[in-house]
PDB file of N, CA and C in Angstrom:
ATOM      1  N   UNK A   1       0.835  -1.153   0.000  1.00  0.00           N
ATOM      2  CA  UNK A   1       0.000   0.000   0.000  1.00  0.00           C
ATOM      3  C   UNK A   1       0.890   1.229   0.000  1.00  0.00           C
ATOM      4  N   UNK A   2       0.803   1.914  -0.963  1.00  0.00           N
ATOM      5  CA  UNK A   2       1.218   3.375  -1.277  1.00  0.00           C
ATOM      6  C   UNK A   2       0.471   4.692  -0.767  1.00  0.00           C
ATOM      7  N   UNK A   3       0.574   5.129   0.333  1.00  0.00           N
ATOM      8  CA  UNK A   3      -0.145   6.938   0.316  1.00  0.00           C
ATOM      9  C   UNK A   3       0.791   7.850   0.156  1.00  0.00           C
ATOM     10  N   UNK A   4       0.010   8.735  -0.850  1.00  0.00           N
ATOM     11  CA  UNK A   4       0.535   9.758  -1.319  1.00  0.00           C
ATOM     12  C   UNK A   4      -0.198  10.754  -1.352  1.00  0.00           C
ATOM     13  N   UNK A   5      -0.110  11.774  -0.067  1.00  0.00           N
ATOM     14  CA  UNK A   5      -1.396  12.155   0.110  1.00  0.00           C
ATOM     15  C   UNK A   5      -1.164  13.755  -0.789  1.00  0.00           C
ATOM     16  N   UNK A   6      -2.004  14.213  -1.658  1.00  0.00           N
ATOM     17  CA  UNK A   6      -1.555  15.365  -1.995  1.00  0.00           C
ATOM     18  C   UNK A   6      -1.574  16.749  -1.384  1.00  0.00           C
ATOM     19  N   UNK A   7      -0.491  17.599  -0.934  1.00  0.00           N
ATOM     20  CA  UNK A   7      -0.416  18.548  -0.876  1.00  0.00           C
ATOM     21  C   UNK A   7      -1.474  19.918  -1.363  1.00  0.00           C
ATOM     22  N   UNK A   8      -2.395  20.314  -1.125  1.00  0.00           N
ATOM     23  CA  UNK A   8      -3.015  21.508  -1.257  1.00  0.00           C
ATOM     24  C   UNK A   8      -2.008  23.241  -0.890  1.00  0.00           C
ATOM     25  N   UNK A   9      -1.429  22.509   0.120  1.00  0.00           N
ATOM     26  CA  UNK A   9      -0.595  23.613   0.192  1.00  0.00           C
ATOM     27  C   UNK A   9       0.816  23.006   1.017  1.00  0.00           C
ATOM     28  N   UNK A  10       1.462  24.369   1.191  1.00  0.00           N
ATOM     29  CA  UNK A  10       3.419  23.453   1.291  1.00  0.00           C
ATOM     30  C   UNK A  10       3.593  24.280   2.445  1.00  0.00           C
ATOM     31  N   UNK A  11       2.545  24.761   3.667  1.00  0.00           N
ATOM     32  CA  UNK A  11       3.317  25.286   4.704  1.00  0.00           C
ATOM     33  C   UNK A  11       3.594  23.843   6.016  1.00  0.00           C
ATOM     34  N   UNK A  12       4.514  23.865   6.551  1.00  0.00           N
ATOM     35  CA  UNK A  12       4.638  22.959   7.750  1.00  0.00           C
ATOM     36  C   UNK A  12       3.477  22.166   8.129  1.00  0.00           C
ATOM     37  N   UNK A  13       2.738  23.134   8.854  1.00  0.00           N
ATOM     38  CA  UNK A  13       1.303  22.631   9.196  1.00  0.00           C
ATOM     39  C   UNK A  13       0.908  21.929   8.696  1.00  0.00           C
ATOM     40  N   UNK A  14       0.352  21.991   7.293  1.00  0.00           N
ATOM     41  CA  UNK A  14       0.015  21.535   6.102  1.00  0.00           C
ATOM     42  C   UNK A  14       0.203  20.058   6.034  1.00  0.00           C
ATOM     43  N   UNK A  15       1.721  20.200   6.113  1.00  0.00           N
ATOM     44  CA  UNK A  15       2.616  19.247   5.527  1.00  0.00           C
ATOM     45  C   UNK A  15       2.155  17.988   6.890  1.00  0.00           C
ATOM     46  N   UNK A  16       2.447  18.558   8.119  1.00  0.00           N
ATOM     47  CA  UNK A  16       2.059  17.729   9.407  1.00  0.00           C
ATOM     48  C   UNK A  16       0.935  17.149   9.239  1.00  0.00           C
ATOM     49  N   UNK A  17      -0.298  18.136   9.263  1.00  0.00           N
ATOM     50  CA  UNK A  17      -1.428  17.694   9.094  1.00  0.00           C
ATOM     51  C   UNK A  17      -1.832  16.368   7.856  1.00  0.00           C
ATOM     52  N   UNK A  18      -1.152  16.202   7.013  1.00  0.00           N
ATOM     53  CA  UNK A  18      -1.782  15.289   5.712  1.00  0.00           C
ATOM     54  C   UNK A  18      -0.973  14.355   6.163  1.00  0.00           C
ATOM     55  N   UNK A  19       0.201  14.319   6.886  1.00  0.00           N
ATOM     56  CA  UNK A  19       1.202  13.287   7.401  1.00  0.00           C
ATOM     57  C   UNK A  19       0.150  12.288   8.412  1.00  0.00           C
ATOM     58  N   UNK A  20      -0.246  13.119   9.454  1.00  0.00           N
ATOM     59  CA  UNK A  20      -1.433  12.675  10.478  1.00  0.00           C
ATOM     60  C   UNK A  20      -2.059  11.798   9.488  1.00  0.00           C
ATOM     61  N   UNK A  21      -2.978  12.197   8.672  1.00  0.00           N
ATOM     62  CA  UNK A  21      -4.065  12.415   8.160  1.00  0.00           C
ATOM     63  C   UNK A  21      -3.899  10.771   7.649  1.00  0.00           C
ATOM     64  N   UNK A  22      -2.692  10.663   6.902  1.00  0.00           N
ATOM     65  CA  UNK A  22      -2.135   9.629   6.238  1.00  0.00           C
ATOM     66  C   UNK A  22      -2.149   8.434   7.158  1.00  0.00           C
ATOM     67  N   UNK A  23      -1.749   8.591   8.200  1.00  0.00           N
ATOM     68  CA  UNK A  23      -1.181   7.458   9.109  1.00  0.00           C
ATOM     69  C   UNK A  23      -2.691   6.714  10.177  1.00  0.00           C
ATOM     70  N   UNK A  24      -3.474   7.997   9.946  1.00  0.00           N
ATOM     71  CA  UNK A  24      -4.581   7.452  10.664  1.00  0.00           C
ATOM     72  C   UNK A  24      -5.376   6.783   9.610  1.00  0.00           C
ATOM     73  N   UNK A  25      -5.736   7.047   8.814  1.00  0.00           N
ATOM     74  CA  UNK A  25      -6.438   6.275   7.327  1.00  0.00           C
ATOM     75  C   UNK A  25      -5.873   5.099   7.089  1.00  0.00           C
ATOM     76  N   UNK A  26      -4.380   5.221   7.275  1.00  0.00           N
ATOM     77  CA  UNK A  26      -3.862   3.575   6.785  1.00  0.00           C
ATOM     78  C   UNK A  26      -4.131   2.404   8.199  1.00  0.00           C
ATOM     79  N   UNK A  27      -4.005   3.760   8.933  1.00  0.00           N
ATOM     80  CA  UNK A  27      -4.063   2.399  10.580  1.00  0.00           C
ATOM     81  C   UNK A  27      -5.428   1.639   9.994  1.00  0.00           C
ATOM     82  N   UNK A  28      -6.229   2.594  10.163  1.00  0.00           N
ATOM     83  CA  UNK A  28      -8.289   2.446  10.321  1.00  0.00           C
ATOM     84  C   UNK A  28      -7.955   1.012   8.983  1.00  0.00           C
ATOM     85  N   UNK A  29      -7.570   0.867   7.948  1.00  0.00           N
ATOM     86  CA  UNK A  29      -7.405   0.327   6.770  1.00  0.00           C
ATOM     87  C   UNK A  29      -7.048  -0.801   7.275  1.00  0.00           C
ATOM     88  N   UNK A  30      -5.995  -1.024   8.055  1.00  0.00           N
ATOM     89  CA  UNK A  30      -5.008  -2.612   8.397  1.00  0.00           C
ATOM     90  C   UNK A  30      -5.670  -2.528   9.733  1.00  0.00           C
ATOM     91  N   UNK A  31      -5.976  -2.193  10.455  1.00  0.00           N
ATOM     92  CA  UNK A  31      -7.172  -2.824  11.410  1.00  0.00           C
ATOM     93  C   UNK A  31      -8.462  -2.668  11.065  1.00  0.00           C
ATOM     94  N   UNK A  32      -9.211  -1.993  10.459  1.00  0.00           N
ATOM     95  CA  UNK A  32     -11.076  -2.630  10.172  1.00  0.00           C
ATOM     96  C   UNK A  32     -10.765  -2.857   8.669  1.00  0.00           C
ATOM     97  N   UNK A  33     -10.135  -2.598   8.059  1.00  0.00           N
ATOM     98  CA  UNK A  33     -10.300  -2.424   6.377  1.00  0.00           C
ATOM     99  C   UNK A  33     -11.375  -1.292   5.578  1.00  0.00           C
ATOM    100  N   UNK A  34     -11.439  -0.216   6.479  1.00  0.00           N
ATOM    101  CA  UNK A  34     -12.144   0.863   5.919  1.00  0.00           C
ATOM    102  C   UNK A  34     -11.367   1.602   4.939  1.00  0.00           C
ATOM    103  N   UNK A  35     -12.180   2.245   4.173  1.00  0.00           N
ATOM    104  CA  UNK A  35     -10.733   3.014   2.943  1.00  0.00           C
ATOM    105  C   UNK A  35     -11.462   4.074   2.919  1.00  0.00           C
ATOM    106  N   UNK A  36     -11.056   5.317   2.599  1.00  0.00           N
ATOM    107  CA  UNK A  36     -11.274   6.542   2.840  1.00  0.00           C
ATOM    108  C   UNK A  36     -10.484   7.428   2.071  1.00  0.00           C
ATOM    109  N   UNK A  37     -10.885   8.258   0.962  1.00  0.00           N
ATOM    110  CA  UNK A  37      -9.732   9.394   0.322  1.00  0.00           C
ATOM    111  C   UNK A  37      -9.110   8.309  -0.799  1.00  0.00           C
ATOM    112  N   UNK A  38      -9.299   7.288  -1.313  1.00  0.00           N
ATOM    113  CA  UNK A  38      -8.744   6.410  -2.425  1.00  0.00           C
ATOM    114  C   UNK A  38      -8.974   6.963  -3.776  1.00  0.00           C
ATOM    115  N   UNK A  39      -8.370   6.523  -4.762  1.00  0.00           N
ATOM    116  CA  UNK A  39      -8.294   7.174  -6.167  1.00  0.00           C
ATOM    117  C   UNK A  39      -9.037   5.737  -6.737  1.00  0.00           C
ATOM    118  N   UNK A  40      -8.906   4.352  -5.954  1.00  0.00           N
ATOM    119  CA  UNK A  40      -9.492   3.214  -6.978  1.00  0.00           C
ATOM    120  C   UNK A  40     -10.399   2.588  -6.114  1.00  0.00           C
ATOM    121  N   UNK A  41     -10.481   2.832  -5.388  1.00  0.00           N
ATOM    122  CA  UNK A  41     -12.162   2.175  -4.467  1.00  0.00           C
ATOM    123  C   UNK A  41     -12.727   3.611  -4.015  1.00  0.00           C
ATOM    124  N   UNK A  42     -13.878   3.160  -3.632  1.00  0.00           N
ATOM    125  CA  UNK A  42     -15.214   3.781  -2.897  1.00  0.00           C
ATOM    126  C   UNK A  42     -14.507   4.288  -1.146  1.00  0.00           C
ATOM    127  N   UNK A  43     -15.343   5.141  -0.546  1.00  0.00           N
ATOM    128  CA  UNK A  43     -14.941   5.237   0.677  1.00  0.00           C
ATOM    129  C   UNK A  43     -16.243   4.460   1.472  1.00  0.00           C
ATOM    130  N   UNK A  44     -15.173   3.598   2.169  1.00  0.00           N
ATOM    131  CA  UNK A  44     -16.317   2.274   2.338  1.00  0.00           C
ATOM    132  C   UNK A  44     -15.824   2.198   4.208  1.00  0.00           C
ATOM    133  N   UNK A  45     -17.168   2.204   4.688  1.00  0.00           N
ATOM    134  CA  UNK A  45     -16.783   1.900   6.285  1.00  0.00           C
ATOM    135  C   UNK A  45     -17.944   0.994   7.023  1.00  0.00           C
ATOM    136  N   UNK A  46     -17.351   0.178   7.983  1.00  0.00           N
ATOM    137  CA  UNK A  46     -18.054  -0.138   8.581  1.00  0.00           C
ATOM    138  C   UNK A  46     -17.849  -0.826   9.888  1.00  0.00           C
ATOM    139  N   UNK A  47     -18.823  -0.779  11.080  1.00  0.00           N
ATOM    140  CA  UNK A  47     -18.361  -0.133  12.391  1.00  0.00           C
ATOM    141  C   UNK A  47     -18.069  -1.897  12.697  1.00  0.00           C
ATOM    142  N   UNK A  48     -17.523  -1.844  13.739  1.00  0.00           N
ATOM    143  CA  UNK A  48     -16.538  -3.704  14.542  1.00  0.00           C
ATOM    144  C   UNK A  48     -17.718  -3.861  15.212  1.00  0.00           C
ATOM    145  N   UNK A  49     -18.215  -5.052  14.682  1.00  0.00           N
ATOM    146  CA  UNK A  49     -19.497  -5.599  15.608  1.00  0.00           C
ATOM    147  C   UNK A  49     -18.956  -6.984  16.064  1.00  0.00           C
ATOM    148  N   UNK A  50     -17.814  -7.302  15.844  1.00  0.00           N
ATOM    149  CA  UNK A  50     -17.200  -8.726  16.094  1.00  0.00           C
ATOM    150  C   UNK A  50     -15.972  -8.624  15.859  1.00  0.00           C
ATOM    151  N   UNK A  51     -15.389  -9.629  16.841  1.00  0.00           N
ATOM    152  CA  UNK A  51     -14.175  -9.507  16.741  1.00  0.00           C
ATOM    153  C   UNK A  51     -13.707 -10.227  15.159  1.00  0.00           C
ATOM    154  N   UNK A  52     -14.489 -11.056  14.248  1.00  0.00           N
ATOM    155  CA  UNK A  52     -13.902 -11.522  12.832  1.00  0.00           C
ATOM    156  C   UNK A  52     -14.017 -10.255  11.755  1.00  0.00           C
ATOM    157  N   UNK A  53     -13.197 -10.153  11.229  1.00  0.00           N
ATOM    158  CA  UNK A  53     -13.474  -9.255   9.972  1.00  0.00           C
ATOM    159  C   UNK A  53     -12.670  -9.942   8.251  1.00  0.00           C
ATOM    160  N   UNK A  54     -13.433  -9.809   7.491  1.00  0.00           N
ATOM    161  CA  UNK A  54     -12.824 -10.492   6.194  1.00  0.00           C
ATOM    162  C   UNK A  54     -12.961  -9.367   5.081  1.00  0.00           C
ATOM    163  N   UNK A  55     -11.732  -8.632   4.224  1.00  0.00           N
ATOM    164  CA  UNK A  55     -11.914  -7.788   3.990  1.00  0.00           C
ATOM    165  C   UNK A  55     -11.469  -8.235   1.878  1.00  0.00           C
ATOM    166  N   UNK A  56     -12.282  -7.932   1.079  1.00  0.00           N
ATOM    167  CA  UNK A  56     -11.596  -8.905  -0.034  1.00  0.00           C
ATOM    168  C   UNK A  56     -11.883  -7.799  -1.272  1.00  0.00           C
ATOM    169  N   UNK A  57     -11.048  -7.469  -1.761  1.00  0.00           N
ATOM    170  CA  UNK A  57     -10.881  -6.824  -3.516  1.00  0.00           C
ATOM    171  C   UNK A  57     -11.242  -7.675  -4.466  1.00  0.00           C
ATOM    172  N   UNK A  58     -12.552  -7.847  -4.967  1.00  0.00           N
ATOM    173  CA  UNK A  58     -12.962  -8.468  -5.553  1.00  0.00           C
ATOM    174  C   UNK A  58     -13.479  -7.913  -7.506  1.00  0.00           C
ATOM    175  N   UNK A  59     -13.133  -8.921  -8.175  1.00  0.00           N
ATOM    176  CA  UNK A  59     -13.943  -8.188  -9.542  1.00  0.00           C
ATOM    177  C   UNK A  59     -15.281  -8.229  -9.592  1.00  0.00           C
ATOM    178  N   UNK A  60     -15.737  -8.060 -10.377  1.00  0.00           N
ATOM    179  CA  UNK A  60     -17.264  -7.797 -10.322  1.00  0.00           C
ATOM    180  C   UNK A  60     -17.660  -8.922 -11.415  1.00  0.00           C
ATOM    181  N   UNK A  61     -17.703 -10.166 -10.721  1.00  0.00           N
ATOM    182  CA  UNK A  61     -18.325 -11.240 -11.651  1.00  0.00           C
ATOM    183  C   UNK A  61     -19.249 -11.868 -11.145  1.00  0.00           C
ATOM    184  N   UNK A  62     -20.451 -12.639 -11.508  1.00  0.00           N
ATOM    185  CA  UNK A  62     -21.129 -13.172 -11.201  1.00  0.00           C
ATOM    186  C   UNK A  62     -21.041 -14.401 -10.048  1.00  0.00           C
ATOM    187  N   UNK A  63     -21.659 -14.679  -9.000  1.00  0.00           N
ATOM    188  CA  UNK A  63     -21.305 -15.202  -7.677  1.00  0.00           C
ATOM    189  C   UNK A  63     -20.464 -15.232  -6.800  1.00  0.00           C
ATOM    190  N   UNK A  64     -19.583 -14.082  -7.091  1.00  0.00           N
ATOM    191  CA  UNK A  64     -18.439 -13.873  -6.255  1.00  0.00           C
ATOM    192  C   UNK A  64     -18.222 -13.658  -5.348  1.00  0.00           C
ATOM    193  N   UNK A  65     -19.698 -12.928  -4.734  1.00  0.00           N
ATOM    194  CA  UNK A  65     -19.777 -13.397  -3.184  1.00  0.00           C
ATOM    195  C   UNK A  65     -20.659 -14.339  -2.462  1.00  0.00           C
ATOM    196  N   UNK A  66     -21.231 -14.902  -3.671  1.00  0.00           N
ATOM    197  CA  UNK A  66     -21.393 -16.404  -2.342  1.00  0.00           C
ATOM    198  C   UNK A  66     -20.627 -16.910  -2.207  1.00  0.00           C
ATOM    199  N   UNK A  67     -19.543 -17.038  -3.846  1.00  0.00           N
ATOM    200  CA  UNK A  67     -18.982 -18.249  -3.316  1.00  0.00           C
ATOM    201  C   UNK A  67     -18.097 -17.948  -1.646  1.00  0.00           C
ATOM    202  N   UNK A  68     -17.620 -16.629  -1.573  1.00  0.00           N
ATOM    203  CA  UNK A  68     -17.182 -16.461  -0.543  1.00  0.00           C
ATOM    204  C   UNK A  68     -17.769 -16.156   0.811  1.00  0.00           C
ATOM    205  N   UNK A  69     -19.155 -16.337   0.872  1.00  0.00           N
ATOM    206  CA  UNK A  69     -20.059 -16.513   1.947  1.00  0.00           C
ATOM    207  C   UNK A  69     -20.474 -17.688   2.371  1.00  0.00           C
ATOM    208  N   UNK A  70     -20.235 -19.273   1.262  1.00  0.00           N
ATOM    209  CA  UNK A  70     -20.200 -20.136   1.134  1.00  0.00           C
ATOM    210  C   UNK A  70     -18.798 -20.557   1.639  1.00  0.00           C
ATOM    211  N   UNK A  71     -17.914 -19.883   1.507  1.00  0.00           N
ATOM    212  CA  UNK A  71     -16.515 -20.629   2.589  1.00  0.00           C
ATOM    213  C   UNK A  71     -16.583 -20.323   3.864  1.00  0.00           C
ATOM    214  N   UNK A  72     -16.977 -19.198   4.194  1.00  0.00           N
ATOM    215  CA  UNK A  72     -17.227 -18.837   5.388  1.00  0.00           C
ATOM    216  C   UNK A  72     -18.075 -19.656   6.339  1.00  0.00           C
ATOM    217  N   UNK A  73     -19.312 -20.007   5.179  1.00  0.00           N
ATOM    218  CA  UNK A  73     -19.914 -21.307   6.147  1.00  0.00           C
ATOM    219  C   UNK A  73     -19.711 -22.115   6.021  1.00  0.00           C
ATOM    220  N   UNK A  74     -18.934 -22.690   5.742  1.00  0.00           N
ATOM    221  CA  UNK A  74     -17.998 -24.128   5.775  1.00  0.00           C
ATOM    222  C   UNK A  74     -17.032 -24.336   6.679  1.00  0.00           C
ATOM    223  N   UNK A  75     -16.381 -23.177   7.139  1.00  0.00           N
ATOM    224  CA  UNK A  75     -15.403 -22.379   7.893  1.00  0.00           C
ATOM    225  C   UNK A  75     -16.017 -22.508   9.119  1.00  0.00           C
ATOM    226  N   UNK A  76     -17.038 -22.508   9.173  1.00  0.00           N
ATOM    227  CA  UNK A  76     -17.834 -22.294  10.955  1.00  0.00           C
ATOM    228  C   UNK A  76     -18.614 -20.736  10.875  1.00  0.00           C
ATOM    229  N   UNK A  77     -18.352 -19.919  10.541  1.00  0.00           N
ATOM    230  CA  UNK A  77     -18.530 -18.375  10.649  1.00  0.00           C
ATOM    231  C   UNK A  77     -20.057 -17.745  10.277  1.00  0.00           C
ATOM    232  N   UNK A  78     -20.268 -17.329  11.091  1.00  0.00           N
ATOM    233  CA  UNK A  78     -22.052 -17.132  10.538  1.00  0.00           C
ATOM    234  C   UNK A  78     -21.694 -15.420  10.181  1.00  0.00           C
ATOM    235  N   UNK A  79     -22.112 -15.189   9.317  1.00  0.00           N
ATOM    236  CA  UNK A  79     -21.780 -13.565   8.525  1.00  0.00           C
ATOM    237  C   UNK A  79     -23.214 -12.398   9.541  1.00  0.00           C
ATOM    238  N   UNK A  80     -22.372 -11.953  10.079  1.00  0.00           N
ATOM    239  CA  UNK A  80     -22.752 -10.594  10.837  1.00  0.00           C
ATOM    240  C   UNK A  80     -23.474  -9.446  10.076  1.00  0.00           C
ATOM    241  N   UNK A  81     -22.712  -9.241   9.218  1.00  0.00           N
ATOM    242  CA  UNK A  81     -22.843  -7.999   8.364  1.00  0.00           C
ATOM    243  C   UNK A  81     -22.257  -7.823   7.341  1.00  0.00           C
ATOM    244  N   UNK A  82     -22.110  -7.473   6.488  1.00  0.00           N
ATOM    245  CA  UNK A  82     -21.734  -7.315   5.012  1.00  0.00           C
ATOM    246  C   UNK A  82     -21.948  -6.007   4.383  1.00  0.00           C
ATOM    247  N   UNK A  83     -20.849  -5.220   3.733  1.00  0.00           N
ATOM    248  CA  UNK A  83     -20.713  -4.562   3.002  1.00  0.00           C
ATOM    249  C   UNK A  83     -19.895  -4.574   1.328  1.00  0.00           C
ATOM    250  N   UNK A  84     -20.524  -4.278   0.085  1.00  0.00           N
ATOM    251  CA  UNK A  84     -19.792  -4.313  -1.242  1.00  0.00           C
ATOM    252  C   UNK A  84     -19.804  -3.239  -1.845  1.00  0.00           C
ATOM    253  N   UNK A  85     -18.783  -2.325  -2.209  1.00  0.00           N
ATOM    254  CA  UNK A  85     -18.900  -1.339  -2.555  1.00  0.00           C
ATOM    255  C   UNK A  85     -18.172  -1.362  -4.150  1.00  0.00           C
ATOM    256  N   UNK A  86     -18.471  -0.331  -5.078  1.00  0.00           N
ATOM    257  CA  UNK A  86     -17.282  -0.150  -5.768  1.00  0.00           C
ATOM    258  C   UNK A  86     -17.880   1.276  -6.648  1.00  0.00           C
ATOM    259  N   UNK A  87     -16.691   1.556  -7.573  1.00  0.00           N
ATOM    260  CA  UNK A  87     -16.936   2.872  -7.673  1.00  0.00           C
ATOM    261  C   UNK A  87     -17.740   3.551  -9.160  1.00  0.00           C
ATOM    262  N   UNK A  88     -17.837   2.069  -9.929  1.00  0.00           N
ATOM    263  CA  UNK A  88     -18.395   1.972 -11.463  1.00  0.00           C
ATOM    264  C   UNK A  88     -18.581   0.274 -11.289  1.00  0.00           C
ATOM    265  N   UNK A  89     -19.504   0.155 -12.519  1.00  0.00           N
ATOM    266  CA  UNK A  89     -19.930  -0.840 -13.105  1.00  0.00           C
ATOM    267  C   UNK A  89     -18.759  -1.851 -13.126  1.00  0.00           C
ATOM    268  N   UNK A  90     -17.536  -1.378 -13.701  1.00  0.00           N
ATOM    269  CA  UNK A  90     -16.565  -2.164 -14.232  1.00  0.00           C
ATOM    270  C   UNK A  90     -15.115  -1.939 -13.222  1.00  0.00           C
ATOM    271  N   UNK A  91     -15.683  -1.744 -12.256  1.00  0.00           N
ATOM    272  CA  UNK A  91     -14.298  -1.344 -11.083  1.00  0.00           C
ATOM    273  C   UNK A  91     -14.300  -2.426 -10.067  1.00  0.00           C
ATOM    274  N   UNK A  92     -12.918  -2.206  -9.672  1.00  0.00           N
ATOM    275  CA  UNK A  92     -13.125  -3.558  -8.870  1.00  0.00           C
ATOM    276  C   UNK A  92     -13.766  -3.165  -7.505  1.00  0.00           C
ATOM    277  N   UNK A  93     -14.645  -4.477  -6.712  1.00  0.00           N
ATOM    278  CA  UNK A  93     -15.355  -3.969  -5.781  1.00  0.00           C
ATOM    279  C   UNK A  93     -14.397  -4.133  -4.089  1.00  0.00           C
ATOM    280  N   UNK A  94     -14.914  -3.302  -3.120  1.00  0.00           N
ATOM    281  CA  UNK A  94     -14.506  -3.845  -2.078  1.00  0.00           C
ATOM    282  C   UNK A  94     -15.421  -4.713  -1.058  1.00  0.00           C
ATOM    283  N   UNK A  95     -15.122  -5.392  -0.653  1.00  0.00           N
ATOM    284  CA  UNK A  95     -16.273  -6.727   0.121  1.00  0.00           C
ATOM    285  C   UNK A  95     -16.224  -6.936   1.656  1.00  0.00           C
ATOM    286  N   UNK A  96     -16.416  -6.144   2.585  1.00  0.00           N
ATOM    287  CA  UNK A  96     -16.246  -6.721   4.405  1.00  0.00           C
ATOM    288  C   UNK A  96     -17.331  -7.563   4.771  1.00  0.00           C
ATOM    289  N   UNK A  97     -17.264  -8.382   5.626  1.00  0.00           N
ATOM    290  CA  UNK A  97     -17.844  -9.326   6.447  1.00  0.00           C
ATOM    291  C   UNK A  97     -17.322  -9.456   7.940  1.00  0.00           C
ATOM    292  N   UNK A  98     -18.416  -8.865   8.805  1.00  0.00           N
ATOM    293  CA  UNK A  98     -18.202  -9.158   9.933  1.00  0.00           C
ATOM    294  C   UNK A  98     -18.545 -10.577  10.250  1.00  0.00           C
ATOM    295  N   UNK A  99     -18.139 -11.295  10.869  1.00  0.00           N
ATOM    296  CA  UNK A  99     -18.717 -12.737  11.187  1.00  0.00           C
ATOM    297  C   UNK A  99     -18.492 -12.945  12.700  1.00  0.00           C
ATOM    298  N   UNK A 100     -19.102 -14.338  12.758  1.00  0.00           N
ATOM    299  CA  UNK A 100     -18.802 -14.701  14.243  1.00  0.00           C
ATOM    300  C   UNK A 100     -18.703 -16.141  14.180  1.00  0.00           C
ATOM    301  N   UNK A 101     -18.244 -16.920  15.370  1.00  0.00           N
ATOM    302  CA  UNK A 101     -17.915 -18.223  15.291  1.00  0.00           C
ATOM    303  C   UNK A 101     -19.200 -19.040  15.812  1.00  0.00           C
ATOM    304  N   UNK A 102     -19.496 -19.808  15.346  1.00  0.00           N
ATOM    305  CA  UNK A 102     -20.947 -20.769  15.399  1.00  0.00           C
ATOM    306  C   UNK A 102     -20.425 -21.509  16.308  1.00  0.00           C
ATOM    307  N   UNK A 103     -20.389 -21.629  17.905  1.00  0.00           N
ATOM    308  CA  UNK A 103     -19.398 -22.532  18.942  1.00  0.00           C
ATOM    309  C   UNK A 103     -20.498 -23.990  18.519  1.00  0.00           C
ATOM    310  N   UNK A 104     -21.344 -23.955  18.566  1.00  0.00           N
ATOM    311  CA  UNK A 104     -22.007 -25.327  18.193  1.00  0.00           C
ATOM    312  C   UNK A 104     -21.989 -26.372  16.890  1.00  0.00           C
ATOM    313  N   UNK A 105     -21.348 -25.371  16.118  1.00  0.00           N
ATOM    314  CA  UNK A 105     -20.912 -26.027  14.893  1.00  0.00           C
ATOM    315  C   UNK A 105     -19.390 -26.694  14.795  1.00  0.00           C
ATOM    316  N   UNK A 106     -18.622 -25.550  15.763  1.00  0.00           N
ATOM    317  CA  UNK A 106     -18.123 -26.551  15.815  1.00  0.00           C
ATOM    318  C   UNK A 106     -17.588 -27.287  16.679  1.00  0.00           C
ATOM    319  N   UNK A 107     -18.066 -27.429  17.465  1.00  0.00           N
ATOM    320  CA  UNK A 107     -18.096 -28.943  18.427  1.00  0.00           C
ATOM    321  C   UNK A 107     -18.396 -30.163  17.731  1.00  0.00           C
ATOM    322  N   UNK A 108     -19.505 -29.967  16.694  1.00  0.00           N
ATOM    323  CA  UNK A 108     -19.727 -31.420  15.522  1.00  0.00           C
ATOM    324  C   UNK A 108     -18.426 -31.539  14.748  1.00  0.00           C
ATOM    325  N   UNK A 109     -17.594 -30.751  14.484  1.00  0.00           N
ATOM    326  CA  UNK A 109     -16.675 -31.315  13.420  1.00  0.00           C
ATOM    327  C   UNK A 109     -15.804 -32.007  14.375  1.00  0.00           C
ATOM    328  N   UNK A 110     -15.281 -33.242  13.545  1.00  0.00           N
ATOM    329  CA  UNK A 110     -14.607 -33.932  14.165  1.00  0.00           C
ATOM    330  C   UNK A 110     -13.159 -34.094  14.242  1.00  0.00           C
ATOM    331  N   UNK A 111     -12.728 -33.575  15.683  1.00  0.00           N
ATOM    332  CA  UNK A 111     -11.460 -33.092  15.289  1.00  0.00           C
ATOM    333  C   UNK A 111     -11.202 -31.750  16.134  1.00  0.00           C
ATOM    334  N   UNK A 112     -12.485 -31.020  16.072  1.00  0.00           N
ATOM    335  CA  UNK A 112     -12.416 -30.143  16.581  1.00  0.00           C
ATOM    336  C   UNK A 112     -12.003 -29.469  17.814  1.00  0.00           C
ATOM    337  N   UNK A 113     -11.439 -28.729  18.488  1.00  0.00           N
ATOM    338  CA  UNK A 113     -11.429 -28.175  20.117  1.00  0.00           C
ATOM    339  C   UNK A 113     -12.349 -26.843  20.079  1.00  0.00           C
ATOM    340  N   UNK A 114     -13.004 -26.845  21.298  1.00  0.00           N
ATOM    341  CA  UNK A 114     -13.761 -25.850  21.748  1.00  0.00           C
ATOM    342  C   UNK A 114     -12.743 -25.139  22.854  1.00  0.00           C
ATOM    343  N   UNK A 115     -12.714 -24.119  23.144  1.00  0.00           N
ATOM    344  CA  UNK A 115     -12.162 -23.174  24.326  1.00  0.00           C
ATOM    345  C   UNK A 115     -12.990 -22.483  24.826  1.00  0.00           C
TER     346      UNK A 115
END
């Protein structure tokens, strides 16, 4: 991941401020996967309702997110919430899933440990 945040103006402040600006956007990004101020996605957010989050750059083809709502429940994970954003027809989309762990599901797999 590249930020390059542009300059509006070149005094110190300025310069501090978009530095900030930068470092808090990328944190929010690699911990929830929100994006904000991008040139190739949408500004896409959405709030931690669980501790799982699945965050995926996806193209825009037909079943592309079941199939990946379909691993998830295979996975154990019952989907919380869901967001797909993108910015045109033909752009690639962005995809979050909050989930949570089904403790009863998996206790049936065999093999499994519960904690």
């Amino acid at each position: 991941m590249i930020t390059l945040p542009h300059l509006g103006a070149s005094t110190l402040e300025a310069e501090e401020n978009c530095a900030i600006m930068a470092v808090n956007q990328l944190m929010d990004h690699l911990q929830n996967g929100n994006i904000t101020n991008t040139v190739n996605f949408p500004d896409i957010y959405m709030e931690r309702e669980s501790p799982y989050r699945v965050a995926v750059a996806n193209a825009n083809v037909p079943n592309i997110l079941g199939q990946i709502s379909t691993s998830m429940a295979k996975a154990g994970l019952n989907i919380h919430n869901m967001i797909n954003k993108s910015r045109g027809e033909n752009d690639r989309h962005w995809s979050m899933w909050t989930a949570r762990y089904n403790s009863m599901y998996w206790m049936k797999l065999p093999g499994s440990l519960v904690y």
